[in-house]
N, C-alpha and C. Protein backbone atom coordinates (compact mmCIF):
# COMPACT_ATOMS: atom_id res chain seq x y z
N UNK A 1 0.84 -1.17 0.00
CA UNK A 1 0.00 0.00 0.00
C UNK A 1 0.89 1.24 0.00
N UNK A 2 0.47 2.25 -0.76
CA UNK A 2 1.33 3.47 -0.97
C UNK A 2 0.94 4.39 0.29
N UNK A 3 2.04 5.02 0.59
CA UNK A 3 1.53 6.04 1.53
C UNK A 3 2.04 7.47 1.19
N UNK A 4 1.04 8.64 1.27
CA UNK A 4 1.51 9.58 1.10
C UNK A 4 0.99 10.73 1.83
N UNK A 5 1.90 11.98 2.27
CA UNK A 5 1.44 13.57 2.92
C UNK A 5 0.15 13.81 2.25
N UNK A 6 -0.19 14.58 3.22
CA UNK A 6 -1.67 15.35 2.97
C UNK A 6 -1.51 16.11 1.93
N UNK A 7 0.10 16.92 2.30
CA UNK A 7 0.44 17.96 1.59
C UNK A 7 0.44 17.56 0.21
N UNK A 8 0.97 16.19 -0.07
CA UNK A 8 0.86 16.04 -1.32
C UNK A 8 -0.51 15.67 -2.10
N UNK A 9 -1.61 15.41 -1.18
CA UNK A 9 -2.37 15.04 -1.70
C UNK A 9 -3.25 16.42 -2.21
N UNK A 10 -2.98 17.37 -1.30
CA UNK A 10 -3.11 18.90 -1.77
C UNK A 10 -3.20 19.26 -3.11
N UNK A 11 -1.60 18.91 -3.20
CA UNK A 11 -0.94 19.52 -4.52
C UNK A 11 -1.02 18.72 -5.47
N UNK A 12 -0.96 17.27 -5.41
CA UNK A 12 -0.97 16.45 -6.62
C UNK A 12 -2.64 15.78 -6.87
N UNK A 13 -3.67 16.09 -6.04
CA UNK A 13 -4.79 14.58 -6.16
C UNK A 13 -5.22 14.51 -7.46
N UNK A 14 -4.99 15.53 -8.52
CA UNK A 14 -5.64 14.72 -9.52
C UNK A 14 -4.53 13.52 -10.33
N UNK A 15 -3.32 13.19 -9.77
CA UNK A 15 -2.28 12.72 -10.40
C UNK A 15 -2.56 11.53 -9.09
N UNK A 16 -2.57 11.63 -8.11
CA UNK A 16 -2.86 10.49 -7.21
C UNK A 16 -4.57 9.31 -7.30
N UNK A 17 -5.71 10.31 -7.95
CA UNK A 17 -6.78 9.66 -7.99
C UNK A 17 -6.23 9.01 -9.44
N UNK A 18 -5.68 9.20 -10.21
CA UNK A 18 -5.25 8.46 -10.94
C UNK A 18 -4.59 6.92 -11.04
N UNK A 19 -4.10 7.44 -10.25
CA UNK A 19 -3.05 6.13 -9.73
C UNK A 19 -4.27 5.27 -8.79
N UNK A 20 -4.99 5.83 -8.37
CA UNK A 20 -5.57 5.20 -7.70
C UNK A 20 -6.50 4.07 -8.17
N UNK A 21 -7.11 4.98 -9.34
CA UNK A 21 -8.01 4.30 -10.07
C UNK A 21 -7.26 3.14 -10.92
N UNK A 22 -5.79 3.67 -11.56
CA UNK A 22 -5.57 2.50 -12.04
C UNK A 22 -4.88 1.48 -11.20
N UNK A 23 -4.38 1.44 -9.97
CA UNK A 23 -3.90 0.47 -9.08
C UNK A 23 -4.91 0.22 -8.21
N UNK A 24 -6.01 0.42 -7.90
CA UNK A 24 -7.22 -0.05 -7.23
C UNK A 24 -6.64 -0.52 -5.86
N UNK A 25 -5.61 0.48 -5.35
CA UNK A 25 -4.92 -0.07 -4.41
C UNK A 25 -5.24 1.23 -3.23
N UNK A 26 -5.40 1.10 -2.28
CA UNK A 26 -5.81 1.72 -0.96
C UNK A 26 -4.59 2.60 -1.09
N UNK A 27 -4.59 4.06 -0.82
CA UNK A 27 -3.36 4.92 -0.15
C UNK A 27 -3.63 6.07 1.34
N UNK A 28 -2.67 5.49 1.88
CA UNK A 28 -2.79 5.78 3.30
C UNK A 28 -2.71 7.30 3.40
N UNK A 29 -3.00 8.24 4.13
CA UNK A 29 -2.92 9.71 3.71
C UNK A 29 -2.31 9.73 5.28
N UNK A 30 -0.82 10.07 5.49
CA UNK A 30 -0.62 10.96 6.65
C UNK A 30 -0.45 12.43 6.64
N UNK A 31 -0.93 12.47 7.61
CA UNK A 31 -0.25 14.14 8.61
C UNK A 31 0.23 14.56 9.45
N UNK A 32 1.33 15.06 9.98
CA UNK A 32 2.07 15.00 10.81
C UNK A 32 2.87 13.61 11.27
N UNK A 33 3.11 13.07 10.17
CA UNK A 33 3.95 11.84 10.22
C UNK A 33 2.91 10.36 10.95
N UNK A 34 1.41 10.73 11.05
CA UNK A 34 0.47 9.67 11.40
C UNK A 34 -0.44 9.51 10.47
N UNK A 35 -1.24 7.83 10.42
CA UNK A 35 -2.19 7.81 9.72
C UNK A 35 -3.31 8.95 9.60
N UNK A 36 -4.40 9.72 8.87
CA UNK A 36 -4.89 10.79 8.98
C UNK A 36 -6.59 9.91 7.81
N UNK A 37 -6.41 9.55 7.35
CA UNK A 37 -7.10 8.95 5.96
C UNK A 37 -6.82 7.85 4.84
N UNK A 38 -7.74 7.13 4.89
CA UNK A 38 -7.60 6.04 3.24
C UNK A 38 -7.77 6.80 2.26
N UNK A 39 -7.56 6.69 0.99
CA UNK A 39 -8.37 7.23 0.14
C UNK A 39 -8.69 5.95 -0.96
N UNK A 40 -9.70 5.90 -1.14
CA UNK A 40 -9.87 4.47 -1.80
C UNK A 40 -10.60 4.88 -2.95
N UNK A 41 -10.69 3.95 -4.39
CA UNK A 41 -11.52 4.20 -5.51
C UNK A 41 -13.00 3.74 -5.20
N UNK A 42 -13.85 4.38 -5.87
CA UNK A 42 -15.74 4.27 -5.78
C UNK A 42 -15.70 2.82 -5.81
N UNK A 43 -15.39 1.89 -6.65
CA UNK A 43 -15.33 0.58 -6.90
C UNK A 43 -15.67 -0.10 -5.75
N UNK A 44 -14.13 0.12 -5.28
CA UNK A 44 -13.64 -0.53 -4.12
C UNK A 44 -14.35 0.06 -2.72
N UNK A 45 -14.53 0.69 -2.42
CA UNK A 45 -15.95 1.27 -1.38
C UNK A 45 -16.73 0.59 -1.36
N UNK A 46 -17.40 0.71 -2.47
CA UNK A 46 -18.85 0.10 -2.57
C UNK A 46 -19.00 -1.47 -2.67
N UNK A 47 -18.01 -2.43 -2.76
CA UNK A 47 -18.10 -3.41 -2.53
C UNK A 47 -17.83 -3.69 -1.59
N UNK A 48 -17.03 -2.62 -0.83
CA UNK A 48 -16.83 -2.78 0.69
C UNK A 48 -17.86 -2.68 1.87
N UNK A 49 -18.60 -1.74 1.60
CA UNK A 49 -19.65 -1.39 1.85
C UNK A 49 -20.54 -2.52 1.54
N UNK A 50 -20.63 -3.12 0.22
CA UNK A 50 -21.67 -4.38 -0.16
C UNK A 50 -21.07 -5.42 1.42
N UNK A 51 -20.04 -5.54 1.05
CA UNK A 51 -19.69 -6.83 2.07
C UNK A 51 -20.15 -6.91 3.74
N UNK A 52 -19.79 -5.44 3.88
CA UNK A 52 -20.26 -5.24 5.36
C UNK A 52 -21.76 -5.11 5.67
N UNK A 53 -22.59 -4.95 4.74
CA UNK A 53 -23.91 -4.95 4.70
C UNK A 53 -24.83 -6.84 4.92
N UNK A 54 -23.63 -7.35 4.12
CA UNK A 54 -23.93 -8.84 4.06
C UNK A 54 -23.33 -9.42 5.41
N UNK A 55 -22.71 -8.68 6.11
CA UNK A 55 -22.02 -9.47 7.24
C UNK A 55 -22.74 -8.92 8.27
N UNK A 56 -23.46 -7.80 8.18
CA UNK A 56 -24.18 -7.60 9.65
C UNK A 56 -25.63 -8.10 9.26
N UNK A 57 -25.79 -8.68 8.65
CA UNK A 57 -27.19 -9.24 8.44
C UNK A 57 -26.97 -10.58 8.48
N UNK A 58 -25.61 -11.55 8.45
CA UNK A 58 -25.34 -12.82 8.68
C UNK A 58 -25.49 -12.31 10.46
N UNK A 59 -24.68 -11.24 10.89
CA UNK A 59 -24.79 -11.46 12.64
C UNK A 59 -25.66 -11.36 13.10
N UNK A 60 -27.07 -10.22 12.28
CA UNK A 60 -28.36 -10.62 12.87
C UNK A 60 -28.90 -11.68 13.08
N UNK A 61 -28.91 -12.52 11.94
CA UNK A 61 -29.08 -13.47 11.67
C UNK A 61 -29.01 -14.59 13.04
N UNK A 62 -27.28 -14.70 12.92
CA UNK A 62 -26.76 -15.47 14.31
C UNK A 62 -27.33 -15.25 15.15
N UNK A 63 -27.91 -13.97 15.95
CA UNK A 63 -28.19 -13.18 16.75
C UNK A 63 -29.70 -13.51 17.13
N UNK A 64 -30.64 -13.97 16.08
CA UNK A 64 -32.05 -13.97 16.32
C UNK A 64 -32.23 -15.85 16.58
N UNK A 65 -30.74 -16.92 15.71
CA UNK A 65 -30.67 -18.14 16.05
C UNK A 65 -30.48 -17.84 17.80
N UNK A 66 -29.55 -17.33 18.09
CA UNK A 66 -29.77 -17.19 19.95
C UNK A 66 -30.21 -16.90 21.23
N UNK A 67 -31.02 -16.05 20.39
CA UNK A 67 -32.08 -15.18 21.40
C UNK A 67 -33.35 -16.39 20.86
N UNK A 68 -33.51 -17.24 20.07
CA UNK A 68 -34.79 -18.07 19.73
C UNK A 68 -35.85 -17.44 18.99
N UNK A 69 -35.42 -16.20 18.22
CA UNK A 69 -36.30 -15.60 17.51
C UNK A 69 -36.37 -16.75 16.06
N UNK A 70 -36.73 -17.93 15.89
CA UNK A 70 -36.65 -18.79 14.60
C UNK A 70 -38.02 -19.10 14.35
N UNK A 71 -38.15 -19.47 13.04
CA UNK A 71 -39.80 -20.15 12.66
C UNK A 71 -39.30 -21.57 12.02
N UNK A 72 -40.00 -22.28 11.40
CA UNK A 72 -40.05 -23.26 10.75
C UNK A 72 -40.22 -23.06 9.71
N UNK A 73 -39.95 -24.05 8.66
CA UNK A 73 -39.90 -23.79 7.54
C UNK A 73 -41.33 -23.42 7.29
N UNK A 74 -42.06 -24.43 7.48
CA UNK A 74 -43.73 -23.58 7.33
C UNK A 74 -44.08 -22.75 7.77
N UNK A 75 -43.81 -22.19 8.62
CA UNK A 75 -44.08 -20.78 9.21
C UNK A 75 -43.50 -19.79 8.97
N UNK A 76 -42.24 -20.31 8.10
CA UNK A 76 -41.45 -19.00 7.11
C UNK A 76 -42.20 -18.80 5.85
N UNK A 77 -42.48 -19.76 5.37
CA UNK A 77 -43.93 -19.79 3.78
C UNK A 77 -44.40 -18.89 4.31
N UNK A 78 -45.56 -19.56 5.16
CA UNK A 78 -46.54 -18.43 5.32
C UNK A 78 -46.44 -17.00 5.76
N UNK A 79 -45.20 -17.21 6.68
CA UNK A 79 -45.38 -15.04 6.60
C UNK A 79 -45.24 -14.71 5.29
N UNK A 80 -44.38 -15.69 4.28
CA UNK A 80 -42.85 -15.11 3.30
C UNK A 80 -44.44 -15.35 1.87
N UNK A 81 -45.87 -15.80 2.14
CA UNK A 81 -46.78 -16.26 0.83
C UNK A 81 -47.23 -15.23 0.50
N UNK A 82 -46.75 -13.76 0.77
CA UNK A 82 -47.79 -12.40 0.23
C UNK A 82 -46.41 -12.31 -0.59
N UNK A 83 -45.61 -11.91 -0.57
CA UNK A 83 -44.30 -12.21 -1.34
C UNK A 83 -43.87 -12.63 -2.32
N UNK A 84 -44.54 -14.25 -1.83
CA UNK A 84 -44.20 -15.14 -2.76
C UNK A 84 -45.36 -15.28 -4.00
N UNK A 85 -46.26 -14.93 -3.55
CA UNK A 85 -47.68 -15.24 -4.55
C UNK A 85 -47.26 -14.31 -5.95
C-alpha cells in the first residue's frame, strides 16, 4: 500500500486519484507523520460497503438463532406467501 502527505495530496490529487483508479490499491494519507485517511476508488468502497452490509445481516441473523427468535420452515412460507404469490 502506498503512503503519502496530505500535503501532497493537496498539490498532486488529480495525479494520485489516478493512480488510484488505475492500481485499485488503498493509499494511506498521513499528517504529521500519522495515519490521517484512506483514500480508496468508488469501486472498491462500494463493494466494501456491499460486504459489510452482508455481514451484519449474517450477525443478525446469528443473533435472532440465539435469542430463539426462529420459525419453521412452514411458518417462514406463510409469513414469506404475500411475497411469494
Amino acid at each position: 500500500m502506498k503512503t503519502e502527505l496530505v500535503t501532497t495530496l493537496k498539490r498532486q490529487a488529480t495525479r494520485l486519484i489516478s493512480e488510484l483508479q488505475e492500481a485499485r490499491s488503498p493509499i494511506l494519507i498521513t499528517e504529521h507523520g500519522k495515519p490521517a485517511a484512506y483514500l480508496v476508488d468508488v469501486e472498491s468502497y462500494e463493494t466494501q460497503q456491499d460486504r459489510v452490509r452482508i455481514l451484519e445481516g449474517i450477525a443478525r441473523g446469528e443473533r435472532a438463532v440465539q435469542e430463539g427468535n426462529i420459525l419453521t420452515h412452514d411458518q417462514a412460507r406463510k409469513k414469506m406467501k404475500k411475497w411469494l404469490a
